[in-house]
Protein backbone atom coordinates (compact mmCIF):
# COMPACT_ATOMS: atom_id res chain seq x y z
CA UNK A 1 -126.60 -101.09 -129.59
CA UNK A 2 -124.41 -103.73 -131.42
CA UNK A 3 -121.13 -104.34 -130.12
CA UNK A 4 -118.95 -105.78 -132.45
CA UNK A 5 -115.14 -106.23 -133.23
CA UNK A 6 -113.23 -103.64 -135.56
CA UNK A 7 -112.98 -106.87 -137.77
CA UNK A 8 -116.42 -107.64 -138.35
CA UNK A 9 -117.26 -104.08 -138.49
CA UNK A 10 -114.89 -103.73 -141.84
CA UNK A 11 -116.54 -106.96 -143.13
CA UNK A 12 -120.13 -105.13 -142.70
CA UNK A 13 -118.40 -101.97 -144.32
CA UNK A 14 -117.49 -104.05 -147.33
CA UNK A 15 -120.98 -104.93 -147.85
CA UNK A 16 -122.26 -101.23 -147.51
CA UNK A 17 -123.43 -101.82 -144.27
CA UNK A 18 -126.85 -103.69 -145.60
CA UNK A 19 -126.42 -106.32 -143.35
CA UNK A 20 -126.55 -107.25 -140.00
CA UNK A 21 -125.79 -111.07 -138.65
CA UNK A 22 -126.82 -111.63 -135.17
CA UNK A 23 -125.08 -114.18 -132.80
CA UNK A 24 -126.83 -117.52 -132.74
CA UNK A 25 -127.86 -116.60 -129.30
CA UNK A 26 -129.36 -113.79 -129.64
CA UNK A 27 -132.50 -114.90 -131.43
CA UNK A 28 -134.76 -112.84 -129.13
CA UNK A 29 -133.33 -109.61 -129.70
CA UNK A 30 -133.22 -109.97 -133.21
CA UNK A 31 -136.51 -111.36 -133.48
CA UNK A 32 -137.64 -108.26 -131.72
CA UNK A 33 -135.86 -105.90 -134.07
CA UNK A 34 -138.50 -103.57 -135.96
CA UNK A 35 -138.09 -101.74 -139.81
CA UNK A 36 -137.11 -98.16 -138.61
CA UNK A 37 -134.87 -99.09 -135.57
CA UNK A 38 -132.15 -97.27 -135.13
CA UNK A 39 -129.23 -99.44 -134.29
CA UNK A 40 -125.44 -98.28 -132.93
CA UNK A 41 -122.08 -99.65 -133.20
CA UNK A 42 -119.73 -99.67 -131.08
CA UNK A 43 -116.08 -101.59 -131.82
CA UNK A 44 -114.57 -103.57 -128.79
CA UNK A 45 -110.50 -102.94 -127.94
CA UNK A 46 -111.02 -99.69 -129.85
CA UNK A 47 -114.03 -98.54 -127.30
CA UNK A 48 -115.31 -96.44 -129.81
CA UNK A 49 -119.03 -95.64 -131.29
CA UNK A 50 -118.49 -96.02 -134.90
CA UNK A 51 -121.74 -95.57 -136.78
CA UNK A 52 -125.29 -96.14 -137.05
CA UNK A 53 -127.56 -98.06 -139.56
CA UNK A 54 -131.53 -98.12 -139.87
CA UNK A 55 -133.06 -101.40 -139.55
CA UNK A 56 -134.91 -102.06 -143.14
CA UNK A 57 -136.18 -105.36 -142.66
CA UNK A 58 -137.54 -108.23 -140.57
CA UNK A 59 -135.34 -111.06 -139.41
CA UNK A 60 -134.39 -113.78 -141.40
CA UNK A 61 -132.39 -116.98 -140.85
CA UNK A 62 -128.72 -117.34 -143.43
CA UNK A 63 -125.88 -118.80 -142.98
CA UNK A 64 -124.03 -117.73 -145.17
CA UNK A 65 -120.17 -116.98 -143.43
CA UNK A 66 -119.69 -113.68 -143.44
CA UNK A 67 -118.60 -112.74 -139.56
CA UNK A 68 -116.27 -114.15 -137.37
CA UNK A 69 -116.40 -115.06 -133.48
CA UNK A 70 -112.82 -116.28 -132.40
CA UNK A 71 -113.14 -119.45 -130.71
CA UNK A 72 -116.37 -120.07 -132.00
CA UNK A 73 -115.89 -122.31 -135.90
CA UNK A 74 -119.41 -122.96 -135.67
CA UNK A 75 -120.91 -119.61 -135.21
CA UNK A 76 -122.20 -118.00 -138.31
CA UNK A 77 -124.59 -114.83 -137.21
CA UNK A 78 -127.38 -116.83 -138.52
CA UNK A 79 -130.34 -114.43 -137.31
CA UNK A 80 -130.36 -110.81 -140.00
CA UNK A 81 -131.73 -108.28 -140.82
CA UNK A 82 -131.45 -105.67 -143.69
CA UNK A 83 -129.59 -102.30 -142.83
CA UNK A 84 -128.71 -99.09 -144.34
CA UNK A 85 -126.17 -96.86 -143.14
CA UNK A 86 -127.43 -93.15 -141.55
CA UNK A 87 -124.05 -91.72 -140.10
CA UNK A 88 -120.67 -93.11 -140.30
CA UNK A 89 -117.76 -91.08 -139.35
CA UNK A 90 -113.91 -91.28 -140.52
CA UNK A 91 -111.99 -93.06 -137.41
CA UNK A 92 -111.04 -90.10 -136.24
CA UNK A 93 -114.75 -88.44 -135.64
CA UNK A 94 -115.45 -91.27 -133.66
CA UNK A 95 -116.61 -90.20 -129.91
CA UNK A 96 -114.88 -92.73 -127.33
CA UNK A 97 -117.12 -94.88 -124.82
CA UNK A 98 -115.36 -92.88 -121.94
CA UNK A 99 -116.38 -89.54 -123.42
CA UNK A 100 -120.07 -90.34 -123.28
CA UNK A 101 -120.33 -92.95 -120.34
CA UNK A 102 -121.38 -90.68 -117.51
CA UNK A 103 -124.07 -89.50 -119.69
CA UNK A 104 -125.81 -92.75 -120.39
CA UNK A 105 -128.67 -94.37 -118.31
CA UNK A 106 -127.63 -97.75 -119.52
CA UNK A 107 -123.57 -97.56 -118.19
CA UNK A 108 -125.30 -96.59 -114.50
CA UNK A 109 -126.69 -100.28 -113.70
CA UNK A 110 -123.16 -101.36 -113.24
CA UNK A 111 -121.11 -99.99 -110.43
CA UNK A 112 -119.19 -96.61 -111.58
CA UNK A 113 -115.52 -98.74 -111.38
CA UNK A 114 -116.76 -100.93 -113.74
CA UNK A 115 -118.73 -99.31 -116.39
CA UNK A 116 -117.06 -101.19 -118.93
CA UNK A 117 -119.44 -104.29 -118.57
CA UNK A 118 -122.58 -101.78 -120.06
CA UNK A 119 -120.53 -103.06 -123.41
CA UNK A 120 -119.73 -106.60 -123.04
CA UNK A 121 -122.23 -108.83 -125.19
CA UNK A 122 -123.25 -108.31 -128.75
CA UNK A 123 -126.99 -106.57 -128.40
CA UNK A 124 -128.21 -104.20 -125.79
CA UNK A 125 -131.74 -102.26 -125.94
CA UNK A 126 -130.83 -98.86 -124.75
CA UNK A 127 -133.06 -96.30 -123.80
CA UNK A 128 -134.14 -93.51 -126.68
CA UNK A 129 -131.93 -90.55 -124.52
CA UNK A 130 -128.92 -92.56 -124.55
CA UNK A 131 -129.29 -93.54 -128.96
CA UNK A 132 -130.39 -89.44 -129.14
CA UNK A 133 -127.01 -88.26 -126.89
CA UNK A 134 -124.69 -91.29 -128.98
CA UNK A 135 -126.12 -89.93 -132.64
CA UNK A 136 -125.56 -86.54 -131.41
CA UNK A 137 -121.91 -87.28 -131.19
CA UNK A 138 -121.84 -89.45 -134.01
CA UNK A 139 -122.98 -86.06 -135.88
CA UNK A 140 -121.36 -83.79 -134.19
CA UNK A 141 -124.45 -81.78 -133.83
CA UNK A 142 -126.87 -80.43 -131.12
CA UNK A 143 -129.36 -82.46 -129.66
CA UNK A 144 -132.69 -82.60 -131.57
CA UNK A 145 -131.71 -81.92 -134.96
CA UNK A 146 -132.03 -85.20 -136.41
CA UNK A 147 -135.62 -85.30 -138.21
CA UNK A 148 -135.22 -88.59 -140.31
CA UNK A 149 -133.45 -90.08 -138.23
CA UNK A 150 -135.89 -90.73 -135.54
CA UNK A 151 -137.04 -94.08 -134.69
CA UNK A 152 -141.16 -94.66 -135.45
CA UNK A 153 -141.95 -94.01 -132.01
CA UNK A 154 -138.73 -93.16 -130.06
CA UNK A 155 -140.49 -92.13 -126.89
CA UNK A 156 -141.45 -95.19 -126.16
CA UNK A 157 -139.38 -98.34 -128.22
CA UNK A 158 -134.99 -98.17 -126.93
CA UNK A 159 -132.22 -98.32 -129.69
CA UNK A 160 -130.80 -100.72 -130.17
């Protein structure tokens, strides 16, 4: 899961969604990103789930200002990889982190009054149920139906 800012999510929109910058700290996790990975936004003050891309490359280092971290000048996402959009729904089709948070494995580690923390940092692994249940409401559909969509071995790698 990337959590991101409705700002930086328009600035990936404007690019088609084809790329993804990673936080400077967060050279693990994007170093551990795979071609096929699913990956799902989700847009801080609006506490939404907004959309979800396919991972199409390994990372790279660019620097390159395309993002924005307030209070941070200095950070510029240096860590990407390629993207292509799957599903991204109009504002109003997007399903609410409170809608879904009782459902997800990942919220529980925190104590239920403060589920909120599951989304504070910019890249989470999250177990394959919890990517499944978010795409289903990204789609709108029933659980299962996504054929290409599936990660190359969901069982057993998390979304991101």
């Amino acid at each position: 899961m990337i959590v991101t800012s409705p700002e930086n999510f328009e600035l990936s929109a404007q690019r088609h969604f084809a790329l993804l910058g990673i936080k400077s700290r967060h050279r693990r996790k994007a170093e551990r990103m795979r071609v096929g990975d699913l990956l799902v936004y989700y847009l801080i003050r609006q506490s939404v789930f907004a959309g979800a891309c396919r991972v199409t490359s390994t990372m790279f280092e660019e620097h390159e200002r395309i993002w924005y971290a307030p209070g941070r000048p200095d950070e510029d996402y240096p860590w990407r990889v390629k993207t292509e959009p799957l599903i991204m729904p109009p504002p109003e089709g997007r399903p609410t982190a409170e809608q879904l948070a009782e459902k997800l494995a990942f919220v529980k580690k925190w104590p239920a009054e403060h589920w909120r923390l599951a989304f504070q940092g910019m890249v989470h692994d999250i177990p394959p149920a919890d990517g499944r249940l978010i795409l289903t409401a990204l789609c709108g559909t029933a659980p299962g139906s996504f054929g290409a969509l599936r990660t190359r071995n969901a069982e057993s790698r998390p979304a991101t």
